[in-house]
PDB file of N, CA and C in Angstrom:
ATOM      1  N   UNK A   1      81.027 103.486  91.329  1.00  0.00           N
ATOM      2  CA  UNK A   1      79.703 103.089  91.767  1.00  0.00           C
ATOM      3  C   UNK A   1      79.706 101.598  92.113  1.00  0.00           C
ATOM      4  N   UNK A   2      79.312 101.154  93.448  1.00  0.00           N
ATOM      5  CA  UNK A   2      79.235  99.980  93.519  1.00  0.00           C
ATOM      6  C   UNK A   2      78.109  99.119  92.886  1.00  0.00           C
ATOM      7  N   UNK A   3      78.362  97.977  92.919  1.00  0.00           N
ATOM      8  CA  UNK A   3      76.831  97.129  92.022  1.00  0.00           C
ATOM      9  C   UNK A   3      76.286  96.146  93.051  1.00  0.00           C
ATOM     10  N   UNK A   4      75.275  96.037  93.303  1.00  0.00           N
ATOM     11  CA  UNK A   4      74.732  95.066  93.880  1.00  0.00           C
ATOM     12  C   UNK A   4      73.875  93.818  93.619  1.00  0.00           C
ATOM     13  N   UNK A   5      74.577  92.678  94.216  1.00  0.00           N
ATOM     14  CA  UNK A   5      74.838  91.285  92.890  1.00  0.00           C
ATOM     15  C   UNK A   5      73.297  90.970  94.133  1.00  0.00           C
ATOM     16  N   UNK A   6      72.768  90.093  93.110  1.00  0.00           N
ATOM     17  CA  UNK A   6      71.404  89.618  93.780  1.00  0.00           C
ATOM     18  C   UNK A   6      71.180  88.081  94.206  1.00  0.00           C
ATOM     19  N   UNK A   7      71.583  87.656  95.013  1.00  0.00           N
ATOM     20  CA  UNK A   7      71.502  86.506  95.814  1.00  0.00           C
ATOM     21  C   UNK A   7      70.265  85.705  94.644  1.00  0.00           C
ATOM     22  N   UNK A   8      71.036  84.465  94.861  1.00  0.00           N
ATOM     23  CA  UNK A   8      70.308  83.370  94.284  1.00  0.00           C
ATOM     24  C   UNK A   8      68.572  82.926  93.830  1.00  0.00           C
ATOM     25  N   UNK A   9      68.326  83.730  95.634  1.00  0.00           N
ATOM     26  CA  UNK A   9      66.902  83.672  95.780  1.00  0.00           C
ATOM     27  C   UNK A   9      66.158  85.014  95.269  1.00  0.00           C
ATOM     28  N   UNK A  10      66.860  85.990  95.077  1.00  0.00           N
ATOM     29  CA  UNK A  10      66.327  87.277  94.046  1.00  0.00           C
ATOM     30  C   UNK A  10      66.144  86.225  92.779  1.00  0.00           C
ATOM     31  N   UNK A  11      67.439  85.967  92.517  1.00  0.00           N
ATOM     32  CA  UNK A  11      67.046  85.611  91.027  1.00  0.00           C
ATOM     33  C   UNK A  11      66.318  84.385  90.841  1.00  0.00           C
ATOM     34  N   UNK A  12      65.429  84.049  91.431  1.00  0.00           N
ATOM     35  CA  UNK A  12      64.778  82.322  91.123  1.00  0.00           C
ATOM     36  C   UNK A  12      63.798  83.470  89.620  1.00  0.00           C
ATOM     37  N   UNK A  13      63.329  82.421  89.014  1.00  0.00           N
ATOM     38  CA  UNK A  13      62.170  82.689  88.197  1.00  0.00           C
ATOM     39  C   UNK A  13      61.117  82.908  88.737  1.00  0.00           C
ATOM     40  N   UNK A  14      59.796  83.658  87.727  1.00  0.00           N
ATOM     41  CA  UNK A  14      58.764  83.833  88.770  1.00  0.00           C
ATOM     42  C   UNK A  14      57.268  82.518  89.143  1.00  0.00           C
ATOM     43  N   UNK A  15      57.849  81.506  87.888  1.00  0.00           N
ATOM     44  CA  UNK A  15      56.891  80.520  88.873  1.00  0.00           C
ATOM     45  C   UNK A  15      57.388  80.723  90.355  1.00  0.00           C
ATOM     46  N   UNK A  16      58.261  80.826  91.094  1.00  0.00           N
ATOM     47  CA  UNK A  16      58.766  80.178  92.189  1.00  0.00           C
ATOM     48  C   UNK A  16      58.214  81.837  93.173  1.00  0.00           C
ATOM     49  N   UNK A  17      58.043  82.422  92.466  1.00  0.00           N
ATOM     50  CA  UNK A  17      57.429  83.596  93.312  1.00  0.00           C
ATOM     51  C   UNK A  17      56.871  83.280  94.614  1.00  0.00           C
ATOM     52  N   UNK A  18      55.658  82.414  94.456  1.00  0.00           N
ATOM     53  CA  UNK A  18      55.152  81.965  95.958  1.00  0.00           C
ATOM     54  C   UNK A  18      56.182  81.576  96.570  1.00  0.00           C
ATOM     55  N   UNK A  19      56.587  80.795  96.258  1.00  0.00           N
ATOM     56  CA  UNK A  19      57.710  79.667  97.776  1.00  0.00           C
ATOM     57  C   UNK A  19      58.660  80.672  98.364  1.00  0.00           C
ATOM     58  N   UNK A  20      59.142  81.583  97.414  1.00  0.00           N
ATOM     59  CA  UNK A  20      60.080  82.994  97.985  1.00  0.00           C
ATOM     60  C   UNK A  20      59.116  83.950  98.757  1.00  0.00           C
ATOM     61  N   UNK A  21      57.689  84.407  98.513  1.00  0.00           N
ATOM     62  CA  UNK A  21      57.433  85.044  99.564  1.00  0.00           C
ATOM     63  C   UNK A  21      56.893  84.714 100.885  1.00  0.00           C
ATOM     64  N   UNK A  22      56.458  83.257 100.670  1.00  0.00           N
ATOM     65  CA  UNK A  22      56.398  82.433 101.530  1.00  0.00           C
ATOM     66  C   UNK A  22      57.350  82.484 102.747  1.00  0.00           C
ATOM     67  N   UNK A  23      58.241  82.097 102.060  1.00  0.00           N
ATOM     68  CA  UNK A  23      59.649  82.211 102.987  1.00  0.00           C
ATOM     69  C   UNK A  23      59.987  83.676 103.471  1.00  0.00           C
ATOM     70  N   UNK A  24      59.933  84.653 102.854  1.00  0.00           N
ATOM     71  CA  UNK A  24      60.273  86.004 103.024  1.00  0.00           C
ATOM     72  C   UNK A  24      59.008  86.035 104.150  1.00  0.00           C
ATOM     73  N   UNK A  25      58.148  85.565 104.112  1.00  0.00           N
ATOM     74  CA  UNK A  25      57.006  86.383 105.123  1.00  0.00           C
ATOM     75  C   UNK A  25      57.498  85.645 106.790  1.00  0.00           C
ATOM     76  N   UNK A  26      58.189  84.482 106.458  1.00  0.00           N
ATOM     77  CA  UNK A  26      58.619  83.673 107.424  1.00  0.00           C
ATOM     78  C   UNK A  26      59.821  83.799 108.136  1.00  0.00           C
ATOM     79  N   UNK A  27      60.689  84.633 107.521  1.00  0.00           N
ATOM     80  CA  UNK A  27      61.334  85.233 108.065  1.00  0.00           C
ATOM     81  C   UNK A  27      60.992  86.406 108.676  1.00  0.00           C
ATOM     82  N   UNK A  28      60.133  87.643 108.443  1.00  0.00           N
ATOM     83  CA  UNK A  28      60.217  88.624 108.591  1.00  0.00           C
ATOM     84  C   UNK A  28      59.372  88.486 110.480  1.00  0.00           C
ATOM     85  N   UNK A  29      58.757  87.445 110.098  1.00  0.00           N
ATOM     86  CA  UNK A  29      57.376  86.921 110.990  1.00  0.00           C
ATOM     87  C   UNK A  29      58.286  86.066 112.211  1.00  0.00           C
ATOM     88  N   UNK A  30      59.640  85.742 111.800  1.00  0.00           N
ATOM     89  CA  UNK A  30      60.182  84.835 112.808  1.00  0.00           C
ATOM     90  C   UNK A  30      59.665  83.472 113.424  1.00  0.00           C
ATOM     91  N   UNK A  31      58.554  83.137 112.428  1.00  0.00           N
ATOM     92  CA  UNK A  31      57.693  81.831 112.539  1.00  0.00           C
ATOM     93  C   UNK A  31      58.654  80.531 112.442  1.00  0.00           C
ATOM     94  N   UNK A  32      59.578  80.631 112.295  1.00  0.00           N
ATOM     95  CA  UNK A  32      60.451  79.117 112.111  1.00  0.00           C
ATOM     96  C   UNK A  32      62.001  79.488 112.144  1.00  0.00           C
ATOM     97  N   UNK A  33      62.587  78.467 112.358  1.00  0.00           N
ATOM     98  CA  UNK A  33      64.258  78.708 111.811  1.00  0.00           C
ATOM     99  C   UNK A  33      63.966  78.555 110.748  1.00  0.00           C
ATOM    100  N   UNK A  34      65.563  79.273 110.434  1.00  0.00           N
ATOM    101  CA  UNK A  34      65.647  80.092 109.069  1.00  0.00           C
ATOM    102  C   UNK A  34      66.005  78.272 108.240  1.00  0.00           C
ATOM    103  N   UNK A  35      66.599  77.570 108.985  1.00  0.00           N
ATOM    104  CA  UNK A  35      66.996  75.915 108.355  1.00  0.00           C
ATOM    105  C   UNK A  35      65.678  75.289 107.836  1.00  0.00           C
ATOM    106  N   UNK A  36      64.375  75.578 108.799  1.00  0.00           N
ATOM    107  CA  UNK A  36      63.179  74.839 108.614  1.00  0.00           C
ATOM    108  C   UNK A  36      62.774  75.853 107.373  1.00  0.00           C
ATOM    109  N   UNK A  37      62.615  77.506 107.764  1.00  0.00           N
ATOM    110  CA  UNK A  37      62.685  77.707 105.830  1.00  0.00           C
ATOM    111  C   UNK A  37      63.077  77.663 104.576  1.00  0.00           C
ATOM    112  N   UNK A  38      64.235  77.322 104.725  1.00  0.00           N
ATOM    113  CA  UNK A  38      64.886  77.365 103.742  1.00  0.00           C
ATOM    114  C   UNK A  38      64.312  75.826 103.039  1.00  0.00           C
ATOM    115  N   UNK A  39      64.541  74.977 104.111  1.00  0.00           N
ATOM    116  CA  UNK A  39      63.656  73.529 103.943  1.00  0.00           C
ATOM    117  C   UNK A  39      62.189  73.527 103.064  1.00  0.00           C
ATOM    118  N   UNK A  40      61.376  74.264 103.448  1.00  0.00           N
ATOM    119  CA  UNK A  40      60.342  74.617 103.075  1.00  0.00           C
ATOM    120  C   UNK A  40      60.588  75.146 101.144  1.00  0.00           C
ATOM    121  N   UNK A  41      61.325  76.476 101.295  1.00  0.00           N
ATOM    122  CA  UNK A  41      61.201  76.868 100.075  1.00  0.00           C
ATOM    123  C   UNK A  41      62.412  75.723  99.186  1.00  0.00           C
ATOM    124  N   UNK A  42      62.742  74.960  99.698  1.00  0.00           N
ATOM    125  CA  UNK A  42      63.648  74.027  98.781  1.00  0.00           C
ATOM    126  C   UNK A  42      62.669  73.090  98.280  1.00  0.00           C
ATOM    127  N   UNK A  43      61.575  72.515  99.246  1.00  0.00           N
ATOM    128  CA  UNK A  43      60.670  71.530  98.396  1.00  0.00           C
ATOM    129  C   UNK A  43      60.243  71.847  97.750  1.00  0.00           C
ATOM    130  N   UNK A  44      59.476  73.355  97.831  1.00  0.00           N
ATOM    131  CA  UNK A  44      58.509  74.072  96.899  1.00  0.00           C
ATOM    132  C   UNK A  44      59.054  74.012  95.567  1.00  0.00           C
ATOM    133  N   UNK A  45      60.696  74.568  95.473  1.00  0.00           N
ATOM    134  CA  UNK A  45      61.228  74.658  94.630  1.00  0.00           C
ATOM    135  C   UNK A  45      61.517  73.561  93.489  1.00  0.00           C
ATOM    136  N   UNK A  46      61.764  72.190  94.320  1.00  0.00           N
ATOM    137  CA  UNK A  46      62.170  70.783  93.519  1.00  0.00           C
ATOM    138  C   UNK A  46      60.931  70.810  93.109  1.00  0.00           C
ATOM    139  N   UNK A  47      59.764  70.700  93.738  1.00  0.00           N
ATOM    140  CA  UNK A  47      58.320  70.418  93.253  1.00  0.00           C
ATOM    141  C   UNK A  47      58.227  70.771  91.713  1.00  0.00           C
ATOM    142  N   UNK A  48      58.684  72.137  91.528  1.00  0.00           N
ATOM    143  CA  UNK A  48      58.185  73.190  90.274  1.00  0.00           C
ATOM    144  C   UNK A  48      59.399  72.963  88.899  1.00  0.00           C
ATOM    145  N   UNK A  49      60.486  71.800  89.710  1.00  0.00           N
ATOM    146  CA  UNK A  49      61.803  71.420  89.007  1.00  0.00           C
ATOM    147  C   UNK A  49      62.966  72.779  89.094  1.00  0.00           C
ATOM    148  N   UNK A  50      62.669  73.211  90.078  1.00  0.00           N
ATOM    149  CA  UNK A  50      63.890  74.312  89.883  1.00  0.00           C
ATOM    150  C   UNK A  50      65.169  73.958  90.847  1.00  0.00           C
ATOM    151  N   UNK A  51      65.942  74.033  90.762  1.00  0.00           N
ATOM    152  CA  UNK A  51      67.329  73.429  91.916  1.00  0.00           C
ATOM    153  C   UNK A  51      66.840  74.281  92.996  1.00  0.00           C
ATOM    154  N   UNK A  52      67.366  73.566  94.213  1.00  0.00           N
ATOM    155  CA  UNK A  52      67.491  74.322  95.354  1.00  0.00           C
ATOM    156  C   UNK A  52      68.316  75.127  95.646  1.00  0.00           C
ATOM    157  N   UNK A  53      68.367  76.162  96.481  1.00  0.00           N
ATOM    158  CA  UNK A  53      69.244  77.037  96.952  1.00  0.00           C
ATOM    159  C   UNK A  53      70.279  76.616  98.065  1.00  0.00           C
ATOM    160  N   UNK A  54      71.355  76.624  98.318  1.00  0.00           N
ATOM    161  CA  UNK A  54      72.300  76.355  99.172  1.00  0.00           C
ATOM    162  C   UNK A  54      72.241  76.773 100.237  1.00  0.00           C
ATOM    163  N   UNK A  55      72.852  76.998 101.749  1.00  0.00           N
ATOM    164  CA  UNK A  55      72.335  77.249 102.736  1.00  0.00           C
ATOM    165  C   UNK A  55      72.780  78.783 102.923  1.00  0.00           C
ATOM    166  N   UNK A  56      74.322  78.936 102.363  1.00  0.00           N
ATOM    167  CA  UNK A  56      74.734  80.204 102.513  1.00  0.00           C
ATOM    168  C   UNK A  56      74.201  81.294 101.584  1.00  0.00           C
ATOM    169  N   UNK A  57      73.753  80.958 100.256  1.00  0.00           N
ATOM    170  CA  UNK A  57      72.833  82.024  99.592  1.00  0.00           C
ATOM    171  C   UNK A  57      71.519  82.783 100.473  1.00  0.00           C
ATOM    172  N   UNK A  58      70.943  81.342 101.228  1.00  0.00           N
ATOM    173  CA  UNK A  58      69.604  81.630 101.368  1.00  0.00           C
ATOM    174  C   UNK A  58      69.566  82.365 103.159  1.00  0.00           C
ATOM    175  N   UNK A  59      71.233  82.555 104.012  1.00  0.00           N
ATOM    176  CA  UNK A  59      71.637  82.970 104.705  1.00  0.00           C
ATOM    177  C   UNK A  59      71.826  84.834 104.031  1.00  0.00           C
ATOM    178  N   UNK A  60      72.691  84.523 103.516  1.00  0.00           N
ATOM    179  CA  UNK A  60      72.611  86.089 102.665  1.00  0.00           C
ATOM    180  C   UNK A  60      71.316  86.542 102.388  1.00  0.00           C
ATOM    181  N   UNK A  61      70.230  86.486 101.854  1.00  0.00           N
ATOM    182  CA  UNK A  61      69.167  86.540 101.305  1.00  0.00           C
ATOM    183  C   UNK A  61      68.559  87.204 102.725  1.00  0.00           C
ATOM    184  N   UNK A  62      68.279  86.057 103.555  1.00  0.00           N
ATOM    185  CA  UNK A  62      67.857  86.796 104.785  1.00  0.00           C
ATOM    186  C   UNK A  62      68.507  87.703 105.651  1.00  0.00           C
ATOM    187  N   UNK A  63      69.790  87.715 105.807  1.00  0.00           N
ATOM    188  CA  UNK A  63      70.429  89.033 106.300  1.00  0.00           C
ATOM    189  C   UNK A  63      69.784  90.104 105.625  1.00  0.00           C
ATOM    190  N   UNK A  64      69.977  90.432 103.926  1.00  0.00           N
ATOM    191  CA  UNK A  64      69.698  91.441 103.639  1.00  0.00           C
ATOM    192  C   UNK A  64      68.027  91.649 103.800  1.00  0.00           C
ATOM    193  N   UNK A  65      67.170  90.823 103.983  1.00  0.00           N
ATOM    194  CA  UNK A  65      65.789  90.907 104.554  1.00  0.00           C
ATOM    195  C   UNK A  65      65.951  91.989 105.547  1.00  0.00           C
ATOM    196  N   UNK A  66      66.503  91.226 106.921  1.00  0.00           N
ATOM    197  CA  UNK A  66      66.583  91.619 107.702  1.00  0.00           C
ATOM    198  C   UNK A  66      67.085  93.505 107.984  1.00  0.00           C
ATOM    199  N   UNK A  67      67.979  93.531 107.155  1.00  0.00           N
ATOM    200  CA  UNK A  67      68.793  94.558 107.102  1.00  0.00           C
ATOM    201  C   UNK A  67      67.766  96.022 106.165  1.00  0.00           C
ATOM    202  N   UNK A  68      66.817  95.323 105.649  1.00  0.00           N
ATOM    203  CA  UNK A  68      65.600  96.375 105.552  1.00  0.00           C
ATOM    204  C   UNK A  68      65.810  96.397 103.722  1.00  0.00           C
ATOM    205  N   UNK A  69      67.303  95.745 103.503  1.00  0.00           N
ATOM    206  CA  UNK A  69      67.160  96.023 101.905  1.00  0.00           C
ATOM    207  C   UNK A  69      66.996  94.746 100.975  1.00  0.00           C
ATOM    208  N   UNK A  70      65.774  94.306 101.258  1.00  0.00           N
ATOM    209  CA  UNK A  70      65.293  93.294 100.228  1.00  0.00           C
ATOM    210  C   UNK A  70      63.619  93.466 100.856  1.00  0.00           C
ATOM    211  N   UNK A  71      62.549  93.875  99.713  1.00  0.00           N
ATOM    212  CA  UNK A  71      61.425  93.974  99.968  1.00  0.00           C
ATOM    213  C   UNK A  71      60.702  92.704  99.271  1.00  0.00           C
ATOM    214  N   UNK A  72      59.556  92.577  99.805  1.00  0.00           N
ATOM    215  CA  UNK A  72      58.495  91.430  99.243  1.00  0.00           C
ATOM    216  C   UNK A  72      58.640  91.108  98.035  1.00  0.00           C
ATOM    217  N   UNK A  73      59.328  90.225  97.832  1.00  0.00           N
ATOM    218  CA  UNK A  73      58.874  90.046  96.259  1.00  0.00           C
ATOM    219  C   UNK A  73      57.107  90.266  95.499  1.00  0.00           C
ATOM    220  N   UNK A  74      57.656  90.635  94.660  1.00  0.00           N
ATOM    221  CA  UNK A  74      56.150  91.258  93.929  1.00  0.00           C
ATOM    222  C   UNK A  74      55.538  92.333  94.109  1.00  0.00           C
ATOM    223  N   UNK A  75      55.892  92.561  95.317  1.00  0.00           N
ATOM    224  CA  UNK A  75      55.132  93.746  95.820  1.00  0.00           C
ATOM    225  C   UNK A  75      55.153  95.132  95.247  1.00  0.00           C
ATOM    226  N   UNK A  76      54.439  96.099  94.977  1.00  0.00           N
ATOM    227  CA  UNK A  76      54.725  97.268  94.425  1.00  0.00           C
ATOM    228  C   UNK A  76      55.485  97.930  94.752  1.00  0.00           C
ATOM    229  N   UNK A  77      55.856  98.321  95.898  1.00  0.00           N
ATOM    230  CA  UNK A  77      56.473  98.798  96.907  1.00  0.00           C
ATOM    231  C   UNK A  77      58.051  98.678  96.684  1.00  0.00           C
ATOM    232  N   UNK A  78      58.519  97.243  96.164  1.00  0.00           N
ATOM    233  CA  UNK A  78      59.613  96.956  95.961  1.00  0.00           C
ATOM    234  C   UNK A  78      60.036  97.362  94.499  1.00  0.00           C
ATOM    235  N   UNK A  79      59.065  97.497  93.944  1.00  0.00           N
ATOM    236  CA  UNK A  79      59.589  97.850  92.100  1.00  0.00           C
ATOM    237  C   UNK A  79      59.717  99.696  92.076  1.00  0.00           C
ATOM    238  N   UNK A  80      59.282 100.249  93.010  1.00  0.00           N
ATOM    239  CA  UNK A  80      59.087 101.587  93.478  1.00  0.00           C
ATOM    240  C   UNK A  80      60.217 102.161  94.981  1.00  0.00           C
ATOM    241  N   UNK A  81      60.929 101.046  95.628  1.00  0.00           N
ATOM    242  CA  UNK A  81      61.677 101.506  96.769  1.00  0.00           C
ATOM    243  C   UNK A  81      63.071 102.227  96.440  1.00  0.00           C
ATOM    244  N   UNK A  82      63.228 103.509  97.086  1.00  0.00           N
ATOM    245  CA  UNK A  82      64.020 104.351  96.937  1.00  0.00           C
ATOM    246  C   UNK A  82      65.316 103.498  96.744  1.00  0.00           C
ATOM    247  N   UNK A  83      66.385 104.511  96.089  1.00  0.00           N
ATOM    248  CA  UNK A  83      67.758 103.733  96.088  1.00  0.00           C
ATOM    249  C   UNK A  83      68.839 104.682  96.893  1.00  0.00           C
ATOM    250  N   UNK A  84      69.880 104.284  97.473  1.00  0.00           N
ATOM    251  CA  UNK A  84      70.526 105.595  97.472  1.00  0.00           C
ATOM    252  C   UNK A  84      71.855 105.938  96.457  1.00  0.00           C
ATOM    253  N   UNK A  85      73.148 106.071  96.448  1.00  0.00           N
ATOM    254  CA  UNK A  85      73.819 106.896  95.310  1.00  0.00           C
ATOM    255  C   UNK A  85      74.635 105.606  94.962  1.00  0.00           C
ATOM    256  N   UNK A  86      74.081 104.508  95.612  1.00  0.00           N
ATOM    257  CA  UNK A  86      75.244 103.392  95.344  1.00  0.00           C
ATOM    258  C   UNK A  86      74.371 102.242  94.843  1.00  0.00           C
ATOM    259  N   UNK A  87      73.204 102.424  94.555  1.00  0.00           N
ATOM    260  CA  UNK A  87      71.933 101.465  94.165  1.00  0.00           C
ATOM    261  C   UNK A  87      71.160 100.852  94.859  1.00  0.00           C
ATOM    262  N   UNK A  88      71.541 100.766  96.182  1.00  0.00           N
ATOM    263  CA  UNK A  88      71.359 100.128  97.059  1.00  0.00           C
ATOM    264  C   UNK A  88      69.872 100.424  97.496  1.00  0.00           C
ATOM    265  N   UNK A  89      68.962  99.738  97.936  1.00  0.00           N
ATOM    266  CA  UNK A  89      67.690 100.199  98.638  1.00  0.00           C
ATOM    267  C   UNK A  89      67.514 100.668  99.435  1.00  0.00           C
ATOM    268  N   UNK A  90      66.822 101.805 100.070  1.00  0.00           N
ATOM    269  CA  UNK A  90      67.314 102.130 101.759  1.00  0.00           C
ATOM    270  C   UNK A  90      65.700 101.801 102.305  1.00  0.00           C
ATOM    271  N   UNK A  91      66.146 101.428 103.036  1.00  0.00           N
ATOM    272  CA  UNK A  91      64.547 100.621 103.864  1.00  0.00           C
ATOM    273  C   UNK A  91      63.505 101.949 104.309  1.00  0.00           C
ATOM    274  N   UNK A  92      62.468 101.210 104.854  1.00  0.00           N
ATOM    275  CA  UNK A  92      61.830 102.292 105.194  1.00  0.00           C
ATOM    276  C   UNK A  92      62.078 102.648 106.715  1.00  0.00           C
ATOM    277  N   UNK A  93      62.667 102.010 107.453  1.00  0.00           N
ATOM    278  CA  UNK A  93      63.058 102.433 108.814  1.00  0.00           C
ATOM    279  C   UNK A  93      64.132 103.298 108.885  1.00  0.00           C
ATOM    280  N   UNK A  94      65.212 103.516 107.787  1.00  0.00           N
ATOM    281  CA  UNK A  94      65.685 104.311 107.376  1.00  0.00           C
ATOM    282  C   UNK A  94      65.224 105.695 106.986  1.00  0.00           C
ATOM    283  N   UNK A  95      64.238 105.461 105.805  1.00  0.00           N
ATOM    284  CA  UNK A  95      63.552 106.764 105.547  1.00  0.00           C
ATOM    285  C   UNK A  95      62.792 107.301 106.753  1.00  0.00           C
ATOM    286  N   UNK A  96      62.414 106.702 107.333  1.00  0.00           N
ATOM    287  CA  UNK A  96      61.644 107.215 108.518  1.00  0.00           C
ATOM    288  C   UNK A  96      62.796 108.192 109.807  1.00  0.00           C
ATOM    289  N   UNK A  97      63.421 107.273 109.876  1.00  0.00           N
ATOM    290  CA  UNK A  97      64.515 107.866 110.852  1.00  0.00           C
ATOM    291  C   UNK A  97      65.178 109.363 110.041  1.00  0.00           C
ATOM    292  N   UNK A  98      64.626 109.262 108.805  1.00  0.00           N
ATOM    293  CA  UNK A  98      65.889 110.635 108.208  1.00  0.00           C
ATOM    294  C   UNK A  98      64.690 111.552 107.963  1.00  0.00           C
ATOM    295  N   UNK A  99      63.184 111.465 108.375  1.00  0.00           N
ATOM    296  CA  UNK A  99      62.196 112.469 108.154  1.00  0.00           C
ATOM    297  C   UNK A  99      62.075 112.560 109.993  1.00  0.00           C
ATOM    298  N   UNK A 100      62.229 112.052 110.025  1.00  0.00           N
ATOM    299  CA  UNK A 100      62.620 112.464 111.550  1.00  0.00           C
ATOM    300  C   UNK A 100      62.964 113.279 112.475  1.00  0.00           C
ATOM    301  N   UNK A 101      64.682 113.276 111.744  1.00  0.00           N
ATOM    302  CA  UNK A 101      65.940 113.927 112.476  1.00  0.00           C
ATOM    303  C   UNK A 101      65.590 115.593 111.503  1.00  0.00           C
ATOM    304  N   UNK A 102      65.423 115.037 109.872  1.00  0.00           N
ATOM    305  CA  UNK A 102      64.676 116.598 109.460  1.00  0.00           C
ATOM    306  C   UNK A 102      63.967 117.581 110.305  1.00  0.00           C
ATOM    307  N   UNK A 103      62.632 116.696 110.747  1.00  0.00           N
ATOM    308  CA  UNK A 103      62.024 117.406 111.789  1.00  0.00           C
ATOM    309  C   UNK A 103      62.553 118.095 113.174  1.00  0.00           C
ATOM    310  N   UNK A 104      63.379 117.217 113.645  1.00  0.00           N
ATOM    311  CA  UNK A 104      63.816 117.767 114.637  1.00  0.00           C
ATOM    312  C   UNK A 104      64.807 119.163 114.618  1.00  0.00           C
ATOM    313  N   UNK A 105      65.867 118.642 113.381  1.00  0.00           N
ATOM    314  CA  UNK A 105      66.161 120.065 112.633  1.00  0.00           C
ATOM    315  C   UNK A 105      65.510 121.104 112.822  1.00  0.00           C
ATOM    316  N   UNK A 106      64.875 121.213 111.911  1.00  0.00           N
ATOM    317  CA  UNK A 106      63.829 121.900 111.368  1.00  0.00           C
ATOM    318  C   UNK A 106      63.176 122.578 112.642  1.00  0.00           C
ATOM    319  N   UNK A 107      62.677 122.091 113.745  1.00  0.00           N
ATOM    320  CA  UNK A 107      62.262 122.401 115.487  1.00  0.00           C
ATOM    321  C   UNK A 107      63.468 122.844 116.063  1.00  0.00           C
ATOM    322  N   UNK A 108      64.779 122.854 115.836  1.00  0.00           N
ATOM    323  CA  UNK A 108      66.072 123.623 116.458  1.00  0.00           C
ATOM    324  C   UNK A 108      65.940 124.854 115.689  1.00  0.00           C
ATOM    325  N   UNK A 109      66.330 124.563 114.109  1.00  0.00           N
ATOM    326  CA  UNK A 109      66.110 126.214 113.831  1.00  0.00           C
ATOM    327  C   UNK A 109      64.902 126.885 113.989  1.00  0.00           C
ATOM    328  N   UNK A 110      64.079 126.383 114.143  1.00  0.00           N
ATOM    329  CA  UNK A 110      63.194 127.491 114.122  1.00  0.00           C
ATOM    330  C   UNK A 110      61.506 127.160 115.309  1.00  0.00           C
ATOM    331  N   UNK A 111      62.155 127.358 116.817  1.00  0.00           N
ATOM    332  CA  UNK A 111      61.449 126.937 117.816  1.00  0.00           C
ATOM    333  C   UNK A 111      59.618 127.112 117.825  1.00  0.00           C
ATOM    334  N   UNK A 112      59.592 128.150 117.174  1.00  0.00           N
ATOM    335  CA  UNK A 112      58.272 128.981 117.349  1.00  0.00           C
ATOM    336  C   UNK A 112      57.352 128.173 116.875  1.00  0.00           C
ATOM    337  N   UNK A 113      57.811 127.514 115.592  1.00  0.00           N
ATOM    338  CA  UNK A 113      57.015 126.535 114.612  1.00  0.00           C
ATOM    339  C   UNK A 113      55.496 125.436 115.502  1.00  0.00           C
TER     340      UNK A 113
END
């Protein structure tokens, strides 16, 4: 079974909650370079005394954003998002695409439906 190690910015503490979804919404939103966010959630961070994050953590962090498997921090959604056999999260553009292709299945065998 593989394990999946959680980037720097998973693991901040949860004072720092805001400045991470901050940033997470800023990525997802494409409102800035990812340099000017990371900028952003680094002040937030010194502000509250917590170290900053490095550039390549907070590079990883957003790939896996991007990649559909890292949800909002806090959000319900994320304490509740499916896993698949390797722990991993599978996004919802994923789940969507596999209720999908079901359907379409499902419309090959059996046309009449």
């Amino acid at each position: 079974m593989e394990r999946q190690v959680l980037t720097k910015v998973e693991r901040l503490p949860k004072e720092a909650q805001k400045a991470v979804q901050n940033a997470y919404d800023g990525i997802i939103e494409k409102r800035a370079t990812q340099m000017h966010l990371m900028a952003e959630l680094n002040e937030a961070l010194l502000a509250l005394g917590i170290e900053a994050i490095p550039f390549s953590s907070f590079n990883r962090w957003s790939i896996k954003i991007r990649n559909g498997e890292v949800l909002r921090p806090g959000s319900r959604a994320a304490a509740n998002q499916p896993q698949n056999k390797r722990g991993t999260l599978v996004s919802p553009m994923t789940l969507s695409l596999f209720a999908q292709t079901l359907r379409s299945l499902a419309d090959d065998l059996d046309p009449a439906r």
